[in-house]
Protein backbone atom coordinates (compact mmCIF):
# COMPACT_ATOMS: atom_id res chain seq x y z
CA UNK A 1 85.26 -60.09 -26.85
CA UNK A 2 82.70 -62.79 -26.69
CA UNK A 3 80.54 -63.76 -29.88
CA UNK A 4 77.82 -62.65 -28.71
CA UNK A 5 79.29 -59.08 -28.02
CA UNK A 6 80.76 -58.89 -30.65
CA UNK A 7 77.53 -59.40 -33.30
CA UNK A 8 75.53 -56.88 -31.19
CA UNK A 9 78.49 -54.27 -31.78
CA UNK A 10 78.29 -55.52 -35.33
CA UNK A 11 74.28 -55.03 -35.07
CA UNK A 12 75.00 -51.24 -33.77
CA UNK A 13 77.27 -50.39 -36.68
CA UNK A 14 74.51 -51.71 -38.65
CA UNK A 15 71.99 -49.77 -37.46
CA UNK A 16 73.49 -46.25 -37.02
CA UNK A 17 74.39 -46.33 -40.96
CA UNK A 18 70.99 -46.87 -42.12
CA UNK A 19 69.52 -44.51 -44.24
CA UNK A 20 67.34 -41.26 -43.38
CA UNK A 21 63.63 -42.05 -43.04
CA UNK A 22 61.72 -41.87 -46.03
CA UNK A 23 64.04 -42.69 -48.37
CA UNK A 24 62.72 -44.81 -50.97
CA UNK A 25 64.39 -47.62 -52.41
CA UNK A 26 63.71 -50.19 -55.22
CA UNK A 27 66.75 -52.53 -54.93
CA UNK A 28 65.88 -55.25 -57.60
CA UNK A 29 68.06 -52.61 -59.89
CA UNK A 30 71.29 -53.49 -59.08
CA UNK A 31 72.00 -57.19 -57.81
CA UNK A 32 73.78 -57.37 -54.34
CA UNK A 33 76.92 -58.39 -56.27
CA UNK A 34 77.38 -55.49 -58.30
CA UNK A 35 76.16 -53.14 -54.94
CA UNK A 36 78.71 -55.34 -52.81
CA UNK A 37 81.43 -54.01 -55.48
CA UNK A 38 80.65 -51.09 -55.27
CA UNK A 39 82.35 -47.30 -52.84
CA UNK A 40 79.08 -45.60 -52.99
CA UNK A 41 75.02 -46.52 -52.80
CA UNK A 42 72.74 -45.34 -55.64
CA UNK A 43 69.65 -42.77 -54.49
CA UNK A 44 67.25 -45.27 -54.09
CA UNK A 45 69.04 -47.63 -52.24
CA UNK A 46 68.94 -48.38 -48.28
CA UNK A 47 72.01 -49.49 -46.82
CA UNK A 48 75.13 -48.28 -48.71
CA UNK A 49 77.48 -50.92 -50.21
CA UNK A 50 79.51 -50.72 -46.82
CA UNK A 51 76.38 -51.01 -44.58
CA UNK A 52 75.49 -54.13 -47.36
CA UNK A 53 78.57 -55.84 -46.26
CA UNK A 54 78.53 -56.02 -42.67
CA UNK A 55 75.07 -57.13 -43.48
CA UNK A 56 76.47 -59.90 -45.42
CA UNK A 57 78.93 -60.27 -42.71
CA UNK A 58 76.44 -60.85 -40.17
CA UNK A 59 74.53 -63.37 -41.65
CA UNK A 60 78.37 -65.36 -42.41
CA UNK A 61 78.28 -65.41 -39.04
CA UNK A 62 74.87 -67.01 -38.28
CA UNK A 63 75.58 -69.51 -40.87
CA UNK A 64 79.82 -70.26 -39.62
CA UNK A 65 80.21 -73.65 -39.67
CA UNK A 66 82.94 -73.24 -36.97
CA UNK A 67 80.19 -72.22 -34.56
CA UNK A 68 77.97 -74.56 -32.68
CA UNK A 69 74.17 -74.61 -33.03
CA UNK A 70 73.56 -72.64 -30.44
CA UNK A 71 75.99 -69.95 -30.74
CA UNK A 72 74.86 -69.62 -34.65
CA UNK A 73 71.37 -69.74 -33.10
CA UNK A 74 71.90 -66.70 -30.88
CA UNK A 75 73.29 -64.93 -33.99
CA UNK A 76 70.52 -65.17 -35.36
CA UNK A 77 68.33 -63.71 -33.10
CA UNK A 78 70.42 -61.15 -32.57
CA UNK A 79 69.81 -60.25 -36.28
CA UNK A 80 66.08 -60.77 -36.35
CA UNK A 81 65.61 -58.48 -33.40
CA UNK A 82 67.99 -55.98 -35.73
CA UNK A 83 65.39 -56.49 -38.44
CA UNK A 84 62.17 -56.26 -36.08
CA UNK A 85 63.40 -52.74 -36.03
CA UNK A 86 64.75 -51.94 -39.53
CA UNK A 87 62.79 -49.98 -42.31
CA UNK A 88 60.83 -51.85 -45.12
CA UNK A 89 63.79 -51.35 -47.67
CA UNK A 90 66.68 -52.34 -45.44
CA UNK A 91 64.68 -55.70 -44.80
CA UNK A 92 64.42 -55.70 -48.69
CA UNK A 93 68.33 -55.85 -48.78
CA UNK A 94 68.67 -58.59 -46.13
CA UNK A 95 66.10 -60.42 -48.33
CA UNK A 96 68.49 -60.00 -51.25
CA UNK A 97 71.20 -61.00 -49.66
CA UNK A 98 70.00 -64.39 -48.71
CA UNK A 99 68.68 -64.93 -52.09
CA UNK A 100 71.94 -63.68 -53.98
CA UNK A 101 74.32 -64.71 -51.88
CA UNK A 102 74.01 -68.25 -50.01
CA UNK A 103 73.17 -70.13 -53.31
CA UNK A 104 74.32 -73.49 -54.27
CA UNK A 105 77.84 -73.83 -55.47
CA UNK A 106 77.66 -73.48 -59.25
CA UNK A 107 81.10 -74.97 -59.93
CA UNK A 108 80.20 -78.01 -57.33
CA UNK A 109 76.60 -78.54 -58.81
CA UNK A 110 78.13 -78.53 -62.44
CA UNK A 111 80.86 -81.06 -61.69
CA UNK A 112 78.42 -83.57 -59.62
CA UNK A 113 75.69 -82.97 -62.43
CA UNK A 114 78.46 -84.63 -64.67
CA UNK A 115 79.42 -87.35 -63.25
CA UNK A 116 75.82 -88.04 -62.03
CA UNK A 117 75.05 -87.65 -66.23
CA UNK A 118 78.09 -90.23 -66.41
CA UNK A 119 77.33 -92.55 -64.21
CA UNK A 120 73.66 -93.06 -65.40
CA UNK A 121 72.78 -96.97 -66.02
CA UNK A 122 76.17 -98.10 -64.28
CA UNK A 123 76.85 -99.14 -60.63
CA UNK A 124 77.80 -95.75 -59.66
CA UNK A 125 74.84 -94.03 -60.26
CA UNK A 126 73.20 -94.07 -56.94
CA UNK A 127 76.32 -92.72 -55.51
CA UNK A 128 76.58 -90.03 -57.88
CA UNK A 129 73.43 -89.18 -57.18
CA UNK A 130 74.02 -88.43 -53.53
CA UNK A 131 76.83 -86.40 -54.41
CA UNK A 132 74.39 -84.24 -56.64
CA UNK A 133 72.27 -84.19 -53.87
CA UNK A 134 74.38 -82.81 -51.69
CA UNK A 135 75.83 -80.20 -54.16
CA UNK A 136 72.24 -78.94 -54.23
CA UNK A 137 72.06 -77.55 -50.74
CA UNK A 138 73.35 -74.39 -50.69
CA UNK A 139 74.00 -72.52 -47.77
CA UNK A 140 70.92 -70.41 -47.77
CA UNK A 141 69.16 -73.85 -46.69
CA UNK A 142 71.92 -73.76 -43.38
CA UNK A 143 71.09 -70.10 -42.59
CA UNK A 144 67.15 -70.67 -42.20
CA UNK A 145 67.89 -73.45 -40.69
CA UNK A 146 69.61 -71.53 -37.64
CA UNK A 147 67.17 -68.73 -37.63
CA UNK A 148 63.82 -71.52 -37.44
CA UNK A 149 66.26 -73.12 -33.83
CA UNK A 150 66.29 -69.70 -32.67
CA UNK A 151 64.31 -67.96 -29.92
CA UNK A 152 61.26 -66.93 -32.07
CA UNK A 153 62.95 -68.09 -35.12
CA UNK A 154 59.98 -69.59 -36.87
CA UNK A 155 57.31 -66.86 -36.32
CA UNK A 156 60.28 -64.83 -37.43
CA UNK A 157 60.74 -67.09 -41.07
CA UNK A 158 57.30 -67.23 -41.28
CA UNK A 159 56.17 -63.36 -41.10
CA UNK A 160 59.15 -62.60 -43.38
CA UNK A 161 58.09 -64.87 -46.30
CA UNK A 162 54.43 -63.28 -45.69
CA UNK A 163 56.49 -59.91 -45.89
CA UNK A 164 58.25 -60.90 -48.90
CA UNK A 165 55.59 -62.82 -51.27
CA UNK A 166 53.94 -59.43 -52.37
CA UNK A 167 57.14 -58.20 -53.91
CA UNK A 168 57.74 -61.21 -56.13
CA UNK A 169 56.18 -60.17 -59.24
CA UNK A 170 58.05 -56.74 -59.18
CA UNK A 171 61.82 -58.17 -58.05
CA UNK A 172 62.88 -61.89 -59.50
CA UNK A 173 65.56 -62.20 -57.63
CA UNK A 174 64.02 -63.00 -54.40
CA UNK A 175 62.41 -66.08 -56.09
CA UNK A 176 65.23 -68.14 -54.39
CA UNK A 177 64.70 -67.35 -51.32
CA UNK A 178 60.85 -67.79 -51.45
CA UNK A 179 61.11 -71.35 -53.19
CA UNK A 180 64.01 -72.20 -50.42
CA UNK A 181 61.49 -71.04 -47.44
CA UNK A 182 58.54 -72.74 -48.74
CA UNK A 183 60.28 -76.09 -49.51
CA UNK A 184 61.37 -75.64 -45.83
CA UNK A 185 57.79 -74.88 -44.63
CA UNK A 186 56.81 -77.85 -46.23
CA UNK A 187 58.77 -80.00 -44.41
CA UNK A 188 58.25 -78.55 -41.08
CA UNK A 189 54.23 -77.93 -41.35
CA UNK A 190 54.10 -81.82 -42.44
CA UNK A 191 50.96 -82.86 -40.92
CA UNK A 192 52.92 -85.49 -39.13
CA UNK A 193 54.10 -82.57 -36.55
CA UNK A 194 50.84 -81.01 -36.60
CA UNK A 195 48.47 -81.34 -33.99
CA UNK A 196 44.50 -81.14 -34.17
CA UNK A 197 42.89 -79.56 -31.15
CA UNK A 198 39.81 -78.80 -30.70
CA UNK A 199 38.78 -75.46 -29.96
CA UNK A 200 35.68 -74.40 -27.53
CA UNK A 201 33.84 -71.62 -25.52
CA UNK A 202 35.98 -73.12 -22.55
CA UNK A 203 39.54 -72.36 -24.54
CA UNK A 204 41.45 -69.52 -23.19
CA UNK A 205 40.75 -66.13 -24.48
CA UNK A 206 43.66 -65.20 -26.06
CA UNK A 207 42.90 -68.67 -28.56
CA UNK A 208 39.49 -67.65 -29.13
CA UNK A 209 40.58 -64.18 -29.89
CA UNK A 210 42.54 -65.70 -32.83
CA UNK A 211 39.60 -67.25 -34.58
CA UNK A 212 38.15 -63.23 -34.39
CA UNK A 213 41.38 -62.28 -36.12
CA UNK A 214 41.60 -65.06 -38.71
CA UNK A 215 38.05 -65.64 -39.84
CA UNK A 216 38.48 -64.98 -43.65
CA UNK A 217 34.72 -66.31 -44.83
CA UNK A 218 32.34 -65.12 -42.60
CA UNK A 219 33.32 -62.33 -40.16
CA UNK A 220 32.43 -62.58 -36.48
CA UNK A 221 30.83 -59.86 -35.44
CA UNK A 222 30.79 -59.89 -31.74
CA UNK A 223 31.31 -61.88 -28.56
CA UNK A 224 27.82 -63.43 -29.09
CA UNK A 225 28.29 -64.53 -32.47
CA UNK A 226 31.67 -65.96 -31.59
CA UNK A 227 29.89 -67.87 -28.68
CA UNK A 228 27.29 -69.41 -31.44
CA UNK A 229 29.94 -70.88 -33.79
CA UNK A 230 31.10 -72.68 -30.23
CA UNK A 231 27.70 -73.93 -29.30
CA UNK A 232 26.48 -77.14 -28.09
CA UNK A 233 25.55 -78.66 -32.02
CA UNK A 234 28.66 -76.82 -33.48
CA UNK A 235 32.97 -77.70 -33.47
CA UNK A 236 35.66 -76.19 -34.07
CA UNK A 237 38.76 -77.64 -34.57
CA UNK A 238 42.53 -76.46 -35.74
CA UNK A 239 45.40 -77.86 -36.83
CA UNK A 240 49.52 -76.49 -34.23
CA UNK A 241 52.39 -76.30 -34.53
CA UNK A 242 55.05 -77.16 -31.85
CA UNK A 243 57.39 -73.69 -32.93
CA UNK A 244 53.45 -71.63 -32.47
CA UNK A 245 51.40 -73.55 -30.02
CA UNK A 246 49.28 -70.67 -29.76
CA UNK A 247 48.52 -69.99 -33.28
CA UNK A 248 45.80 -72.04 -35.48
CA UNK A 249 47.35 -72.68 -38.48
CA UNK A 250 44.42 -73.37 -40.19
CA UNK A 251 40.64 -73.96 -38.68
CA UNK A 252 37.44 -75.17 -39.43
CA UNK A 253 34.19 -74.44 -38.09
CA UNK A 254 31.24 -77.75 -38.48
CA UNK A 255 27.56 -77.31 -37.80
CA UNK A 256 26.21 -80.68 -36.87
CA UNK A 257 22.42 -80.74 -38.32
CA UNK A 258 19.78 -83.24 -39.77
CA UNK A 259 20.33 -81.99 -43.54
CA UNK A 260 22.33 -80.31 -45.73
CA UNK A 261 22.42 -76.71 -44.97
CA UNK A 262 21.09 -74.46 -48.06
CA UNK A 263 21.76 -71.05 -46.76
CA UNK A 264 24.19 -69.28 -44.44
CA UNK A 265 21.53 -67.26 -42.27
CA UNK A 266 20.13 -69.61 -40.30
CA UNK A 267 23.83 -71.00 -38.99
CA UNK A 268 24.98 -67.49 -38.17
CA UNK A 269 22.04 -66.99 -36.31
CA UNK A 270 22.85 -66.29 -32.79
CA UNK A 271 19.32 -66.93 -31.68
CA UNK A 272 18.57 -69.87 -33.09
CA UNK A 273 18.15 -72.96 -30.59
CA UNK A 274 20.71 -75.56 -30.92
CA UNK A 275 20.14 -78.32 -33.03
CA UNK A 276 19.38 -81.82 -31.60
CA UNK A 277 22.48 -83.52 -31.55
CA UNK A 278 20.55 -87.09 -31.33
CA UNK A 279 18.99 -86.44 -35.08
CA UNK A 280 22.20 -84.72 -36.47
CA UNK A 281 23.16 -87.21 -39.45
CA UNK A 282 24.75 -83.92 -41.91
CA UNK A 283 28.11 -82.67 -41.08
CA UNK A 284 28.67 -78.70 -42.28
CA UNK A 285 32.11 -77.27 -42.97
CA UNK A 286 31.08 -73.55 -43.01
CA UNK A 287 34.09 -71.86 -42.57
CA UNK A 288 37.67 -73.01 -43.07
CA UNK A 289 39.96 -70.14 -42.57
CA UNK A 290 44.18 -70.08 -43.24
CA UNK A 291 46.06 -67.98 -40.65
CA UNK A 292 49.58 -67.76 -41.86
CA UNK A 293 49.90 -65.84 -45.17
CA UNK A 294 53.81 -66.92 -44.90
CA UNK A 295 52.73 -70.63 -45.14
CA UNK A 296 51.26 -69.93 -48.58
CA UNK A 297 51.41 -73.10 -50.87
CA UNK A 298 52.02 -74.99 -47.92
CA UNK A 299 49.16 -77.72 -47.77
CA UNK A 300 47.07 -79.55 -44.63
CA UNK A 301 43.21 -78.48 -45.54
CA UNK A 302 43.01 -81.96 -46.90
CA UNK A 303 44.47 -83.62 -43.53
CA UNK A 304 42.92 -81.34 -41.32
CA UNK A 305 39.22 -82.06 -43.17
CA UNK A 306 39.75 -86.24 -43.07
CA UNK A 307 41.25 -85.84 -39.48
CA UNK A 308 38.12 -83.86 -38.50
CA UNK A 309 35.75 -86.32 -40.34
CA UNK A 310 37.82 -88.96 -38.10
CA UNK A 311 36.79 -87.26 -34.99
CA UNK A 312 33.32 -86.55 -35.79
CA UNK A 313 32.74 -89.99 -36.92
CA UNK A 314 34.25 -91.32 -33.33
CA UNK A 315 31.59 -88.66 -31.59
CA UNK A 316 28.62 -89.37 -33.49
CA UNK A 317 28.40 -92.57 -34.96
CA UNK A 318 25.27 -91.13 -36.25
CA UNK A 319 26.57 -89.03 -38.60
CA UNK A 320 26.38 -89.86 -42.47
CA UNK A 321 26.36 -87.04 -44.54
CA UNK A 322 30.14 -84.65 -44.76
CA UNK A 323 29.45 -81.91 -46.79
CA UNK A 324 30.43 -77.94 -47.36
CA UNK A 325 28.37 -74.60 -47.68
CA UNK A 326 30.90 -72.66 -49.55
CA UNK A 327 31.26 -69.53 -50.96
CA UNK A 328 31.73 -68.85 -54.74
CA UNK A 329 34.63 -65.63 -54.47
CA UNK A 330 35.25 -65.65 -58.63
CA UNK A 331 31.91 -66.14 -59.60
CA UNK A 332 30.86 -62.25 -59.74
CA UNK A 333 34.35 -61.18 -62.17
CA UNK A 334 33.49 -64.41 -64.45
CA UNK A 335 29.99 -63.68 -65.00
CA UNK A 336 31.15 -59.96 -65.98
CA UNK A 337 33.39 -61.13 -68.59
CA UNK A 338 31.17 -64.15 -69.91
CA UNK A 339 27.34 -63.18 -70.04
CA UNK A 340 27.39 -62.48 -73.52
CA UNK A 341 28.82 -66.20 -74.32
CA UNK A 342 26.10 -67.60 -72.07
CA UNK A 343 23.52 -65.60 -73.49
CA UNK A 344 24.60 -67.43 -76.71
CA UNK A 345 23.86 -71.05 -75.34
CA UNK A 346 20.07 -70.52 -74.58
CA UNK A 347 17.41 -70.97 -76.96
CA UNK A 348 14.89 -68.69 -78.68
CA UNK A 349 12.46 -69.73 -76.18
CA UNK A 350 15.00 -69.36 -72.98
CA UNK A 351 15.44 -65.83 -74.45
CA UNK A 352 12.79 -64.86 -74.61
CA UNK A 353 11.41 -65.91 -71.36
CA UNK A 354 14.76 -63.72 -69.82
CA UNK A 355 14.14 -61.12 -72.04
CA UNK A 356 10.13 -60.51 -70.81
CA UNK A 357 11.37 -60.92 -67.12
CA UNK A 358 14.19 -57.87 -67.46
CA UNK A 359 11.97 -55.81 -70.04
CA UNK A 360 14.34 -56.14 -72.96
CA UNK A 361 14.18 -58.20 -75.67
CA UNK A 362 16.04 -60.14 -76.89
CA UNK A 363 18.24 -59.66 -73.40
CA UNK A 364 21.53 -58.26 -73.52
CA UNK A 365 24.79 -58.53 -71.56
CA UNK A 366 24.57 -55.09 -70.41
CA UNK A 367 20.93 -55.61 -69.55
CA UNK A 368 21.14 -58.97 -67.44
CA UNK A 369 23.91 -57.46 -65.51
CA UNK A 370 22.07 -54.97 -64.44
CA UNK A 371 19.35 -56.94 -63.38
CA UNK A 372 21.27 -59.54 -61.04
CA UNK A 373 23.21 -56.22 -59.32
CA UNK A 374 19.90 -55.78 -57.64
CA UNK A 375 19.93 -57.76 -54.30
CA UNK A 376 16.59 -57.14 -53.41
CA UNK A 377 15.14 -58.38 -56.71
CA UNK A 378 17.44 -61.05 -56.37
CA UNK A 379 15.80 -62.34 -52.82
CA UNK A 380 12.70 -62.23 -54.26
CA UNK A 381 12.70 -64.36 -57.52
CA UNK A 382 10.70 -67.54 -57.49
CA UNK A 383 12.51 -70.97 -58.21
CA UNK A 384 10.82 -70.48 -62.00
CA UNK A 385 12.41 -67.13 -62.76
CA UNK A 386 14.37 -67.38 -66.00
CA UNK A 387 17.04 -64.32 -64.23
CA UNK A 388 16.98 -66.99 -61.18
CA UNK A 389 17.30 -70.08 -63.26
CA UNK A 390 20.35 -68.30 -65.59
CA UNK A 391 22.19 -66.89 -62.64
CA UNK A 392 22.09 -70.71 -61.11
CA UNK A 393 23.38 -71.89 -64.41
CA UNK A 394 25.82 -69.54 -64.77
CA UNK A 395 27.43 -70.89 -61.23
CA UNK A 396 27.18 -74.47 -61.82
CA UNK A 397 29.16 -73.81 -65.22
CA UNK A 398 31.45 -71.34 -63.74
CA UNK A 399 32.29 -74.50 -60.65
CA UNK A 400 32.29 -76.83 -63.28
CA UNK A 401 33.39 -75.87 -66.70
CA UNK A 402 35.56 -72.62 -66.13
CA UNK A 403 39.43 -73.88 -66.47
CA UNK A 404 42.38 -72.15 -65.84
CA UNK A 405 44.45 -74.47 -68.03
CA UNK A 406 44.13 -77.74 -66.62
CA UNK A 407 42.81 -76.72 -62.98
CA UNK A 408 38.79 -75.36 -62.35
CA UNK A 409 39.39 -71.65 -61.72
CA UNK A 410 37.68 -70.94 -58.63
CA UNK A 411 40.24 -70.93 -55.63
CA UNK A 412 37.62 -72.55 -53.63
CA UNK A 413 36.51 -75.01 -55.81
CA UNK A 414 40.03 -76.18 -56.28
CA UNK A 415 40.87 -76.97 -52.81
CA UNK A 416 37.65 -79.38 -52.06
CA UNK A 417 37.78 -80.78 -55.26
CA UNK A 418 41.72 -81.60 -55.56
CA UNK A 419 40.69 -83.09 -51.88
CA UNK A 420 37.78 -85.49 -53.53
CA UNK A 421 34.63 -83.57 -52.88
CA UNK A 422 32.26 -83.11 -55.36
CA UNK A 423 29.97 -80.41 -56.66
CA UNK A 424 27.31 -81.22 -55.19
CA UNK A 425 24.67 -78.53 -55.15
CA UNK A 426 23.95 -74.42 -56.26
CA UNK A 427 22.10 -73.03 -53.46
CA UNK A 428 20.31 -69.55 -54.19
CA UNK A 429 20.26 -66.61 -52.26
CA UNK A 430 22.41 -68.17 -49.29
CA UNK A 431 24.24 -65.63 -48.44
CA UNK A 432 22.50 -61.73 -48.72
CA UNK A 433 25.80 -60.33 -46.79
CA UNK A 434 27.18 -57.38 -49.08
CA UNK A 435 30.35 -60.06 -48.83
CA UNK A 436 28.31 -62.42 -50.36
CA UNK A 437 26.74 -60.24 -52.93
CA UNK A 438 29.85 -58.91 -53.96
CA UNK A 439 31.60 -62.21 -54.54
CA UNK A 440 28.75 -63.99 -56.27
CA UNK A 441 25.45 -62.56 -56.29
CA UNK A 442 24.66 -64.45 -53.20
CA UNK A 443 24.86 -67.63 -54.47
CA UNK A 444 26.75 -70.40 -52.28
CA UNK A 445 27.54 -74.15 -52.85
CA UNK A 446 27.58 -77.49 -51.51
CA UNK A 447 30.54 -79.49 -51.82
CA UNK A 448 30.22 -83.28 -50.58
CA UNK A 449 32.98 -85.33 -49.42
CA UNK A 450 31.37 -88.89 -50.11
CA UNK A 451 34.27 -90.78 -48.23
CA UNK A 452 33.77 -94.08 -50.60
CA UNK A 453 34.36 -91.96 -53.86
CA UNK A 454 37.10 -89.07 -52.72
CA UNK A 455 39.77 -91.29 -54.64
CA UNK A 456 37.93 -91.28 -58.06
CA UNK A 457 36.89 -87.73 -58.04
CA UNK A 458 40.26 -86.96 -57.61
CA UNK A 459 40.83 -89.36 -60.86
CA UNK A 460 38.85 -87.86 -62.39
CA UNK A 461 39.76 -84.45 -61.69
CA UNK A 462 43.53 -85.35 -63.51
CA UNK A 463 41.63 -86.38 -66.50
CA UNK A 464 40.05 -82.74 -66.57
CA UNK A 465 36.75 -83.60 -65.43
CA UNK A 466 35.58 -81.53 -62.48
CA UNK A 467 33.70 -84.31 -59.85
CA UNK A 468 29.23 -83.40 -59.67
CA UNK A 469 26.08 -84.24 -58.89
CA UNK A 470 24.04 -85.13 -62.24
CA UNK A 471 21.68 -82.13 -61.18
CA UNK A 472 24.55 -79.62 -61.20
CA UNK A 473 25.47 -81.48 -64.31
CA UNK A 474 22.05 -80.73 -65.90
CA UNK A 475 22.97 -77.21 -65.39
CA UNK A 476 25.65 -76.63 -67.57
CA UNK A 477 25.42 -74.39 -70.78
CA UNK A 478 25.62 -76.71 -73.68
């Protein structure tokens, strides 16, 4: 019997012991050790300590040094089709097993983590140091290995970690694994394997299709809205991968116009004429949209936004201005928790003036929220409103003074920021979509990437100090 025959018999044994449909299992209560120990399975467990060990067996055999890449490869496959098919628990227990059971050596590490400790300051240091090194791999690092050089292998890797980061908070001891598959991501996603491409009206369907699937900001809403984002004045561009040449891992979507967009409307307008590409001087990132949920903490927004400013530059020379219309996703939550402290930073006189405009004075909390949940009195305000002028205020201080320890706590804000854009302007009203009313009252924001400054706003950012405009500034609740 062949290797190959004999994992798929393995893989049949396998399956024809799993457990009746239905059953529910939470196996974070007993570690794979104590399960692997044990004659019988507990009730809410899905494969029984037998069925656990020819699991375990299995992936032993993926991971046998004694068999060549491409034997261990077609293990592996043989496996992941096995676990295409398996119920959501029984992948649970594969997940466990690679976390539990292909760890580093402990008695290895703890030996090379002494003499490393040893040799510190003396002439053996850097080759106690490798040995360390080298103690550190464990195993686990060798299995994913062989299942990323199989058939598939890293769309397999990649929906499993997407598969398996929900159930982190509720089962520690998949942490390993996670930590092992996104150190590995990082190295293969480097942005030294990735390549940009630009995407059009003329790529093939099945591409286009995927920006319809991914788009996370702004949802495209037909064929003819699709075909507007890929006009003559617009780009889109994404950054492949060799192992998924067919999947954007990440995109961007640029309006090329002659100032800085203000409001989302008028770009997702699939009427509007296209702009004048021989006055477009302002560069719009719209949209920027993550595909793979698996490749979470894995970053190339930064190098995919300077290699698109690259490109755009080499097009139109004309071009001068690089700038965002963003959305503002934690500003609605914040506000609901903090309008009573920013109520506290305004005047008798600012009061007042809110308190006339609502119809209670002095305004409360409960009072101005229920003003600003009114979209269509929202659309309406003039630019001297005190509820207009306090909302605005209450998103330049949420962009610019909110911290979540050290880091500003808008998801959004973090990413251009940490990339050296600035806050660079509050824009009211730009975006009336219930999407954009939920999120933050419809408010949306500029972020500029001046390309002379990105390196001190990111200084300054690690001192604390979240990069603006003096206007946006000007806005903050003292």
């Amino acid at each position: 019997m062949n290797a190959t025959t004999w994992l798929s018999s393995k893989i049949n044994l396998l399956r024809n012991s799993a457990p009746a449909a239905g059953e529910v299992s939470k196996p974070e209560d007993r570690s794979t050790r104590e399960r692997l120990d044990a004659t019988l399975r507990q009730k809410k467990e899905a494969l029984s300590p037998r069925s656990l060990r020819r699991t375990l067996t299995l992936l032993q055999a993926v991971v046998d040094p004694r068999v060549s890449e491409v034997e261990g490869g077609r293990r592996a496959k043989a496996l992941a089709d096995w676990y295409a098919k398996a119920e959501a628990a029984e992948r649970q227990d594969l997940w466990l097993l690679i976390s539990e059971q292909f760890g580093p050596d402990a008695v290895k590490v703890r030996a090379a983590r002494d003499d490393y400790d040893a040799a510190l300051g003396t002439v053996d240091e850097g080759p106690a140091e490798i040995r360390l090194r080298r103690a550190l791999v464990s195993p686990r690092t060798r299995l994913l290995q062989r299942f990323a050089a199989s058939a598939g292998g890293m769309r397999f890797l990649v929906d499993l970690r997407a598969e398996l980061l929900p159930h982190l908070k509720g089962n520690k001891r998949l942490l390993a694994l996670d930590a092992e598959l996104e150190n590995l991501f990082s190295t293969w996603f480097d942005v030294a394997f990735l390549e940009l491409r630009s995407i059009s009206w003329d790529s093939p369907a099945s591409l286009i299709e995927k920006l319809i699937k991914y788009e996370a900001v702004h949802d495209i809403r037909s064929w003819a809205d699709l075909k507007n984002r890929l006009d003559s004045d617009r780009r889109c561009y994404g950054f492949f991968h060799p192992s998924l040449p067919n999947e954007p891992l990440i995109f961007v979507e640029v309006a090329l116009l002659h100032e800085m967009a203000d409001n989302i409307m008028p770009l997702l307008d699939e009427l509007a004429a296209p702009e004048d590409l021989q006055k477009s001087t302002v560069a719009i990132f719209y949209s920027i949209s993550n595909t793979q949920g698996g490749l979470k903490g894995v970053s190339f927004g930064d190098s995919l936004i300077k290699r698109v400013v690259e490109t755009l530059r080499g097009e139109f020379p004309k071009l001068k201005t690089f700038a965002t219309l963003s959305p503002i996703p934690g500003l609605r939550p914040w506000l609901s928790k903090n309008v009573e402290m920013l109520l506290g930073h305004l005047n008798e006189k600012e009061l007042s003036a809110l308190g006339r405009e609502i119809s209670f004075e002095p305004p409360t909390a409960s009072h101005v929220l229920a003003a600003i949940e009114q979209p269509q009195v929202l659309s309406a305000l003039s630019a001297k409103s005190p509820l207009r002028q306090f909302l605005t205020r209450a998103g330049a201080h949420y962009l610019g003074q909110a911290k979540h320890g050290e880091q500003v706590l808008d998801p959004v804000a973090r990413f251009h920021l940490g990339n050296g854009a600035r806050i660079e302007r509050i824009n009211w009203f730009a975006d009336p979509s219930a999407k954009g009313v939920k999120q933050s009252h419809g408010l949306m924001v500029n972020y500029l990437y001046d390309l002379k400054r990105l390196d001190k706003h990111r200084q300054m950012l690690e001192k604390g100090i979240a990069p603006a405009s003096g206007d946006v500034q000007d806005m903050y609740f003292k």
